[in-house]
PDB file of N, CA and C in Angstrom:
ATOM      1  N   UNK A   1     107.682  96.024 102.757  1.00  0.00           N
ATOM      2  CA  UNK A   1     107.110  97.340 102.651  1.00  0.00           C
ATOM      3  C   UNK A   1     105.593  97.224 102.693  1.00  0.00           C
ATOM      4  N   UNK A   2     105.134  98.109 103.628  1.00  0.00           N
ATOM      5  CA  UNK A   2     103.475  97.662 103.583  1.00  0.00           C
ATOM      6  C   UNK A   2     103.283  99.495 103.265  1.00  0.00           C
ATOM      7  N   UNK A   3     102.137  99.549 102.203  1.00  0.00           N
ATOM      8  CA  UNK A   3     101.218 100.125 102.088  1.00  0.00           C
ATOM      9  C   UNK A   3      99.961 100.813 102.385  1.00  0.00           C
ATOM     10  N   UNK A   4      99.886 101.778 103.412  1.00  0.00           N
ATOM     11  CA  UNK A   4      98.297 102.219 104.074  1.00  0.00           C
ATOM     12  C   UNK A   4      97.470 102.670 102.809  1.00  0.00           C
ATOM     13  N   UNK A   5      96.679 101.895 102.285  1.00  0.00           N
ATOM     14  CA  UNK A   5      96.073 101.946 101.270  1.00  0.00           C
ATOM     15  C   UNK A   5      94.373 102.144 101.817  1.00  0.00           C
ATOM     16  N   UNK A   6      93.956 103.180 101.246  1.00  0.00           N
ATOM     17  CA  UNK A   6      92.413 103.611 101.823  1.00  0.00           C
ATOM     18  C   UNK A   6      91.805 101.952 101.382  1.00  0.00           C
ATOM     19  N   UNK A   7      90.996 101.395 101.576  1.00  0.00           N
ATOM     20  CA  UNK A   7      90.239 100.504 101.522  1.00  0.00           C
ATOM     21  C   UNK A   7      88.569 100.407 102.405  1.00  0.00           C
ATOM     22  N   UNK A   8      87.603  99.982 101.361  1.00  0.00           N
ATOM     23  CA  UNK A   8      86.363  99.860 101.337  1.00  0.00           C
ATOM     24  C   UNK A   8      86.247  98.404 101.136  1.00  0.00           C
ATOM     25  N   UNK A   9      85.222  98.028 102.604  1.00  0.00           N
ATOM     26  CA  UNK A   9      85.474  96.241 102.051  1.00  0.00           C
ATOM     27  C   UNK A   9      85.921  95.514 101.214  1.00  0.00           C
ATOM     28  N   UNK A  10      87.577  95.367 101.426  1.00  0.00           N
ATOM     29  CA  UNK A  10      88.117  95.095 101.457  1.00  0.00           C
ATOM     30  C   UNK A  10      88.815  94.972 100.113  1.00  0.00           C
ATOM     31  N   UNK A  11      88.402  96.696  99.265  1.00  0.00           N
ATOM     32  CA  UNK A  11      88.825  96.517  97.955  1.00  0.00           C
ATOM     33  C   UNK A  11      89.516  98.370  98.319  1.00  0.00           C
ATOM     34  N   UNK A  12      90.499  98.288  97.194  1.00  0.00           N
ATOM     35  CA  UNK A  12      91.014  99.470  97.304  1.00  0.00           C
ATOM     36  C   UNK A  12      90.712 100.850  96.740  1.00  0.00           C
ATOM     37  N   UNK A  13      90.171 101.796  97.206  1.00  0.00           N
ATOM     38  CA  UNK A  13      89.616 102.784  96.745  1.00  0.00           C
ATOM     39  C   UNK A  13      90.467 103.619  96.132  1.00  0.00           C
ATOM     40  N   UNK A  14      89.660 104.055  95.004  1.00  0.00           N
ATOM     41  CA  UNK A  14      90.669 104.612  93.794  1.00  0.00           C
ATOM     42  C   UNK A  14      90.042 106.034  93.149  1.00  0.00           C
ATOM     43  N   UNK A  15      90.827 106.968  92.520  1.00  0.00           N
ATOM     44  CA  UNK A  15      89.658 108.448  92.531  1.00  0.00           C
ATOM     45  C   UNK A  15      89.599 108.253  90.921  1.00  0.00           C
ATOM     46  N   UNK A  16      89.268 109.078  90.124  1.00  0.00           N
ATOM     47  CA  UNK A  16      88.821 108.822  88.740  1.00  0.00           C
ATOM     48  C   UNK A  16      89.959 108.589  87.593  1.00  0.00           C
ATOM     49  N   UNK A  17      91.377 108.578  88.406  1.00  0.00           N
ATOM     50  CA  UNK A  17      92.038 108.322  87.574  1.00  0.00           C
ATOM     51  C   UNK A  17      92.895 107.115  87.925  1.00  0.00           C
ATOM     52  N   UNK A  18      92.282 106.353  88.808  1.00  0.00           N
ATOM     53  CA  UNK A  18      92.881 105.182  89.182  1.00  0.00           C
ATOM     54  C   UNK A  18      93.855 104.924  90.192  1.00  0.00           C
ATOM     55  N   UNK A  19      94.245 106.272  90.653  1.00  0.00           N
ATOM     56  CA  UNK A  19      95.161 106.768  91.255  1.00  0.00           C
ATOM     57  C   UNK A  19      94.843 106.389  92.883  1.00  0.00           C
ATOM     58  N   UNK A  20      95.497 105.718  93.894  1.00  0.00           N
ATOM     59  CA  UNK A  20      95.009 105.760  95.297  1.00  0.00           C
ATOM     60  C   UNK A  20      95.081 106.519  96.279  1.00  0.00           C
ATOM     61  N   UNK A  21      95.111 106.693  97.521  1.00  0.00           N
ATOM     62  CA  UNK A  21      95.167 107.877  98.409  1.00  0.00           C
ATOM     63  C   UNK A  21      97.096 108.358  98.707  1.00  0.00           C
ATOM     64  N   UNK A  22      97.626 107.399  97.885  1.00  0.00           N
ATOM     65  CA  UNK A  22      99.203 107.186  97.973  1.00  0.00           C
ATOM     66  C   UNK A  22      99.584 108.109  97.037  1.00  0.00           C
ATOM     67  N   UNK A  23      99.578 109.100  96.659  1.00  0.00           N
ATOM     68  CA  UNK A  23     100.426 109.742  95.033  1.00  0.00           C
ATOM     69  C   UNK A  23     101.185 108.875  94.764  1.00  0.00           C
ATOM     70  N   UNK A  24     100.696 108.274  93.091  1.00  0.00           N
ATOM     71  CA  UNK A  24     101.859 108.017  92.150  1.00  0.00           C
ATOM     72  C   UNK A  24     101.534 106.354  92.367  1.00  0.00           C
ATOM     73  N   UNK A  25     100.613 106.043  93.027  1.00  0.00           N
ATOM     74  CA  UNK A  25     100.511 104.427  93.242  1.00  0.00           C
ATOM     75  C   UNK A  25      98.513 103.840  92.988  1.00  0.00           C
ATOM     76  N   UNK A  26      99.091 103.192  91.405  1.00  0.00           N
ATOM     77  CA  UNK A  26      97.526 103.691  90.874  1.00  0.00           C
ATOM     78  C   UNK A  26      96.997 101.852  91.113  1.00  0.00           C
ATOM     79  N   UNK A  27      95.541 101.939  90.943  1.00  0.00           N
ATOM     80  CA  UNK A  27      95.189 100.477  90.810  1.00  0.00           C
ATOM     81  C   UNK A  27      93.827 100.071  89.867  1.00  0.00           C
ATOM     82  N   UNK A  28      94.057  99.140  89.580  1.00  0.00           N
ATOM     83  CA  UNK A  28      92.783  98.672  88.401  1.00  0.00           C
ATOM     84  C   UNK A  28      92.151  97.270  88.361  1.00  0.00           C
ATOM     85  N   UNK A  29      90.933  97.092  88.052  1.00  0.00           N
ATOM     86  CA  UNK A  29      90.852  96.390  87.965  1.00  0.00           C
ATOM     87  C   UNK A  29      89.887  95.420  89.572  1.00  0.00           C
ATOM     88  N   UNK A  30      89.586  94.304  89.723  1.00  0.00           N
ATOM     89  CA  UNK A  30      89.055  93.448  90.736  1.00  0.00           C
ATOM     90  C   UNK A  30      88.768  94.201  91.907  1.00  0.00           C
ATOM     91  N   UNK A  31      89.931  94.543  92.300  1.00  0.00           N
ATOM     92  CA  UNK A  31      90.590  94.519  93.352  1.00  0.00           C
ATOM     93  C   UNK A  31      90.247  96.097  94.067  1.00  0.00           C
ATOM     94  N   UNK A  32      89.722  96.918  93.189  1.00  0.00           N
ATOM     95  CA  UNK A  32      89.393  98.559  93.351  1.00  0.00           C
ATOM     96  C   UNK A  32      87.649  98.871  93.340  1.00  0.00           C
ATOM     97  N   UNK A  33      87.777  99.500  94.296  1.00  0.00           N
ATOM     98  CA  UNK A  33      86.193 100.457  93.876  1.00  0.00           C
ATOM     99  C   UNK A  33      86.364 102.121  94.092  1.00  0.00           C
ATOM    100  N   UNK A  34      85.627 102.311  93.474  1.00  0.00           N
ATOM    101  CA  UNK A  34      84.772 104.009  93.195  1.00  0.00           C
ATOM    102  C   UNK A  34      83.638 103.925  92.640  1.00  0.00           C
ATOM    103  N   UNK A  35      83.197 105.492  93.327  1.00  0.00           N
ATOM    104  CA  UNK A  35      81.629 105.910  92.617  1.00  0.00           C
ATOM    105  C   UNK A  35      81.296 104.994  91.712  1.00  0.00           C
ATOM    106  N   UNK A  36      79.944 103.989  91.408  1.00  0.00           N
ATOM    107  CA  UNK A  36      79.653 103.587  89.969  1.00  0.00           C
ATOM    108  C   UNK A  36      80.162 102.757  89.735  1.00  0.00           C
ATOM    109  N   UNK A  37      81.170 101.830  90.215  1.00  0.00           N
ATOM    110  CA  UNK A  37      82.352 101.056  89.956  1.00  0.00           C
ATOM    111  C   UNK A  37      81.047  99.823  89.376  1.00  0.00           C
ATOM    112  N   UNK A  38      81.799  99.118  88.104  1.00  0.00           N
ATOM    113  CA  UNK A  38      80.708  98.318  87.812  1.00  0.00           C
ATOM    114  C   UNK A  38      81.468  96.699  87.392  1.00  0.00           C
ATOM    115  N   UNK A  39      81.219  96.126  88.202  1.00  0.00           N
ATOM    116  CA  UNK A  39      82.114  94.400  88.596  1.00  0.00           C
ATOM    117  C   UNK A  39      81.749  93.817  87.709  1.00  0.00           C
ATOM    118  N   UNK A  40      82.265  94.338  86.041  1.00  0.00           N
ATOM    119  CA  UNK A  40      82.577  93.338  84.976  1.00  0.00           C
ATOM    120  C   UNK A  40      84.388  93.277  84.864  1.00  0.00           C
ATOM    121  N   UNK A  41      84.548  92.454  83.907  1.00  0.00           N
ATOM    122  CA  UNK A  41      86.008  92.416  83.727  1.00  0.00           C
ATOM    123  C   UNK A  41      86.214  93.279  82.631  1.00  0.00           C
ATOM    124  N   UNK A  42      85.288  93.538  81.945  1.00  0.00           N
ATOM    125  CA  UNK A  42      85.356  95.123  80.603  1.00  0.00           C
ATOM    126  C   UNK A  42      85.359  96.074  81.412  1.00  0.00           C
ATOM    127  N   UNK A  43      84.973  96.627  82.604  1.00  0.00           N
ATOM    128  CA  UNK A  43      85.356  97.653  83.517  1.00  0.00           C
ATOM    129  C   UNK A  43      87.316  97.679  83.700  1.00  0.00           C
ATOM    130  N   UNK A  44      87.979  96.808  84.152  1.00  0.00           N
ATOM    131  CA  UNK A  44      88.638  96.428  84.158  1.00  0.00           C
ATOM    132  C   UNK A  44      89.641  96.518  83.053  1.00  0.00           C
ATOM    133  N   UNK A  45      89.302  96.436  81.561  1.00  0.00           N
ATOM    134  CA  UNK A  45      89.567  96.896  80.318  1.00  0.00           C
ATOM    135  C   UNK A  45      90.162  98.102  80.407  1.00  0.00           C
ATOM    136  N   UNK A  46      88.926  98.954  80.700  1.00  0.00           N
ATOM    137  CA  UNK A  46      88.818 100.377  80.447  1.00  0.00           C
ATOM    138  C   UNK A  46      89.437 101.285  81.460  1.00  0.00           C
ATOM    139  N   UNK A  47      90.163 100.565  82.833  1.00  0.00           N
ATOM    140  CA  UNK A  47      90.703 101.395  83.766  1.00  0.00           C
ATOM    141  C   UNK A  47      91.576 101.286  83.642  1.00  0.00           C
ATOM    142  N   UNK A  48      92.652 100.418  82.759  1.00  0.00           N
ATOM    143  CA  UNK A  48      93.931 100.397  82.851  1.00  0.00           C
ATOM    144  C   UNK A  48      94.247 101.484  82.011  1.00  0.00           C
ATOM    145  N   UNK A  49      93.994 101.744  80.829  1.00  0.00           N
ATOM    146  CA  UNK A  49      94.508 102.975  79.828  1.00  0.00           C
ATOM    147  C   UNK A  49      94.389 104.285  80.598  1.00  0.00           C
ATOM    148  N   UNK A  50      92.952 104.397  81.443  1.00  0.00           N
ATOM    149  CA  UNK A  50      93.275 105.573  81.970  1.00  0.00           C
ATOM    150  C   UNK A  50      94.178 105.323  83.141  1.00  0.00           C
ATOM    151  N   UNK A  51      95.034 104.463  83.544  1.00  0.00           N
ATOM    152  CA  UNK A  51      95.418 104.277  85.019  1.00  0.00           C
ATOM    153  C   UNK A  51      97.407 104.731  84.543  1.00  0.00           C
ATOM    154  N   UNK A  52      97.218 104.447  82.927  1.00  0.00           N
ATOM    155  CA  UNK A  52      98.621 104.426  82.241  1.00  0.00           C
ATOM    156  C   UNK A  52      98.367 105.794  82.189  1.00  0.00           C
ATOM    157  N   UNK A  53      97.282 106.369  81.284  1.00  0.00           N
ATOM    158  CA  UNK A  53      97.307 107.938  80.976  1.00  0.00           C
ATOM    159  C   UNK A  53      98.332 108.880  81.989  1.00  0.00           C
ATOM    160  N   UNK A  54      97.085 108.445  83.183  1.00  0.00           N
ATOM    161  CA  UNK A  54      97.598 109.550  84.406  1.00  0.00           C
ATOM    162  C   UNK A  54      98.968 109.307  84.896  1.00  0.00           C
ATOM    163  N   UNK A  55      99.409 108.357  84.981  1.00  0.00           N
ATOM    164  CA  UNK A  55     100.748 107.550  85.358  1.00  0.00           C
ATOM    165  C   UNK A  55     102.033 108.272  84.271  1.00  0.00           C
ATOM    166  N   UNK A  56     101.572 108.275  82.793  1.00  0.00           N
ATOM    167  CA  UNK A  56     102.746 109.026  82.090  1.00  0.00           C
ATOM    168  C   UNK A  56     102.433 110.548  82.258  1.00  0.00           C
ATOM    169  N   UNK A  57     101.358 111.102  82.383  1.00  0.00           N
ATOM    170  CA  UNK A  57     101.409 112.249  82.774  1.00  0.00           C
ATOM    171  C   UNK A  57     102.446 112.722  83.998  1.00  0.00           C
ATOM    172  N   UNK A  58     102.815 111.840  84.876  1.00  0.00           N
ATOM    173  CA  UNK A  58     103.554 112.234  85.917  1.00  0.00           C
ATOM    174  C   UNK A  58     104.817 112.191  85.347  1.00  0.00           C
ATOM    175  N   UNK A  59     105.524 111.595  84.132  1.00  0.00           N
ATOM    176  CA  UNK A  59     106.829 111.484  83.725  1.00  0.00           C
ATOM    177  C   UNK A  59     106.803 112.205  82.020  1.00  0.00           C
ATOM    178  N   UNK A  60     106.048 112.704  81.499  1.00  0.00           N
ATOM    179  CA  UNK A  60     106.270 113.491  80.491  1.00  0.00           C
ATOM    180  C   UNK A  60     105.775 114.928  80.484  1.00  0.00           C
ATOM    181  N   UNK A  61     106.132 115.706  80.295  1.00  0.00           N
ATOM    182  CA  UNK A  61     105.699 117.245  80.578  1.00  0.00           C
ATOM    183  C   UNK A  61     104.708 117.238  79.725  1.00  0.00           C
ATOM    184  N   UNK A  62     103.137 117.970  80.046  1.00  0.00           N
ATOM    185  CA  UNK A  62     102.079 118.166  80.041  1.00  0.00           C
ATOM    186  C   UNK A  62     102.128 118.730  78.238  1.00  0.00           C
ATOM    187  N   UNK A  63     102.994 119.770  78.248  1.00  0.00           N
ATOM    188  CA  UNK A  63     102.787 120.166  76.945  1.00  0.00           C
ATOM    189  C   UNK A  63     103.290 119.472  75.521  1.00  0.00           C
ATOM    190  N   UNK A  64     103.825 118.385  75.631  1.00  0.00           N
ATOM    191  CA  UNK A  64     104.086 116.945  74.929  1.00  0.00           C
ATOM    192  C   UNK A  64     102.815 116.525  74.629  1.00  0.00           C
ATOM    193  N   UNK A  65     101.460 116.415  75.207  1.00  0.00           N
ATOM    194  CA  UNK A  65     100.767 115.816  75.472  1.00  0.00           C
ATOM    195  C   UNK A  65      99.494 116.521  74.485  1.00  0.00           C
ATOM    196  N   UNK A  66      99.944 118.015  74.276  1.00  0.00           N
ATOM    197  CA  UNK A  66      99.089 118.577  73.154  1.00  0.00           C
ATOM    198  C   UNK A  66      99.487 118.501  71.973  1.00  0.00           C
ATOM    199  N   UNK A  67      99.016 117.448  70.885  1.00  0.00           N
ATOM    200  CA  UNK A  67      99.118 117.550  69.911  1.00  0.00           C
ATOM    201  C   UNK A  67      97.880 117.821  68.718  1.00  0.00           C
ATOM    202  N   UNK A  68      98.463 118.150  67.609  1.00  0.00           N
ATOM    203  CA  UNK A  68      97.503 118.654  66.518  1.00  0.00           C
ATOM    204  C   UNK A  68      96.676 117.128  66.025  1.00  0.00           C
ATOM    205  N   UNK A  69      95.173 117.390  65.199  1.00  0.00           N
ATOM    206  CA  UNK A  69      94.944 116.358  64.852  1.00  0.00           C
ATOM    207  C   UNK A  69      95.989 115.377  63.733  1.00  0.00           C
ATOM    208  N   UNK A  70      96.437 116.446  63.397  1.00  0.00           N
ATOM    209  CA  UNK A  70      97.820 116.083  62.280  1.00  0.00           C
ATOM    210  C   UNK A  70      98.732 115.024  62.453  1.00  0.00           C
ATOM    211  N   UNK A  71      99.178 115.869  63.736  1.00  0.00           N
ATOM    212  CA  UNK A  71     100.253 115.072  64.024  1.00  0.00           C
ATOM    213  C   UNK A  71      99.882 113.680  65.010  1.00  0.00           C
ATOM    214  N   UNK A  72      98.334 114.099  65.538  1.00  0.00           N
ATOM    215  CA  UNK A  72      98.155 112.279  65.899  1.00  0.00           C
ATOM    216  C   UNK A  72      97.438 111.067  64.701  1.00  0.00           C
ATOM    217  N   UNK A  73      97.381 111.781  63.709  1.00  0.00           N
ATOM    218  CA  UNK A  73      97.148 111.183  62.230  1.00  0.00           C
ATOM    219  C   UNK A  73      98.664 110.591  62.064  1.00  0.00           C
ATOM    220  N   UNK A  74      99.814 111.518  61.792  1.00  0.00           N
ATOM    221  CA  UNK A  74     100.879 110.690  61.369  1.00  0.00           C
ATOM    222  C   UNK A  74     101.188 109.629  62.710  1.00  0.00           C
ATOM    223  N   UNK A  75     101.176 109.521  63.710  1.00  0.00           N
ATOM    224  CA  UNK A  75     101.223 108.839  64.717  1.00  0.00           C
ATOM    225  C   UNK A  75     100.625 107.601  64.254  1.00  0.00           C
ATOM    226  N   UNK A  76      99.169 107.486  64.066  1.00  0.00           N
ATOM    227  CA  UNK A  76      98.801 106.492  63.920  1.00  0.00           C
ATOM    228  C   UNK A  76      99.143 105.560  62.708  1.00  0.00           C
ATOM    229  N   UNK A  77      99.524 106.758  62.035  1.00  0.00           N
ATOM    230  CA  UNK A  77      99.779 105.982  60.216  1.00  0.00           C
ATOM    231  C   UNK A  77     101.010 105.238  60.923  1.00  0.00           C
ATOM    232  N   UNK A  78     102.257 105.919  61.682  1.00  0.00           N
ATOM    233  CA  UNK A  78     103.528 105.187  61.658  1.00  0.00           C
ATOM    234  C   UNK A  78     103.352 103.520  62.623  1.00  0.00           C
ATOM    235  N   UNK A  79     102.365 104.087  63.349  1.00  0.00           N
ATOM    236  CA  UNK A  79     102.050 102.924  64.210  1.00  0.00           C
ATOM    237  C   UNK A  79     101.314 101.535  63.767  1.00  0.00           C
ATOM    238  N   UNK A  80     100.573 101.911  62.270  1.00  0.00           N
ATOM    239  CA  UNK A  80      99.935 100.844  61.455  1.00  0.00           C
ATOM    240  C   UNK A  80     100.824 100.210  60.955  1.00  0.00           C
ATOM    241  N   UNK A  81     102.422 100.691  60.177  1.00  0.00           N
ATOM    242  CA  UNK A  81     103.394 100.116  59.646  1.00  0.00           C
ATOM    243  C   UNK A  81     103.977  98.966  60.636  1.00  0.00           C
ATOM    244  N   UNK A  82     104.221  99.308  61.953  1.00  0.00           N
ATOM    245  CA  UNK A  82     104.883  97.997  62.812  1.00  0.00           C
ATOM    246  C   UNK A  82     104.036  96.606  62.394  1.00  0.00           C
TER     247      UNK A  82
END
């Protein structure tokens, strides 16, 4: 299976959510540029969470996604116990 993936010498261009010119086929990291793109590996860090964000946004309904400060307080409390 090959991929027509937009590409900019010879790295894959990605829009602000990591996302490529493919819907639903995101990329991070080395291998990607956009606007500003800045060639540390802490860049790299920071694009994967948003690259997951947008990615579960496509499989959980949007209004899941609003929660109270409350309830992302108990979230975190249950998540300190693991």
């Amino acid at each position: 299976m090959v991929l027509d993936l937009a590409a900019e010498r010879n790295l894959i261009e990605v829009d602000s959510m990591m996302e490529t010119n493919i819907k639903g086929v995101y990329a991070i990291g080395d291998g990607v540029t956009y606007p500003g793109k800045v060639a540390l590996i802490a860049a790299g860090f920071g694009e994967a969470p948003t690259a997951v964000t947008a990615l579960a946004k496509n499989f959980i309904p949007i209004s899941e996604w609003q929660c109270t400060a409350l309830q992302w307080g108990l979230l975190n409390e249950k998540m300190s116990l693991l």
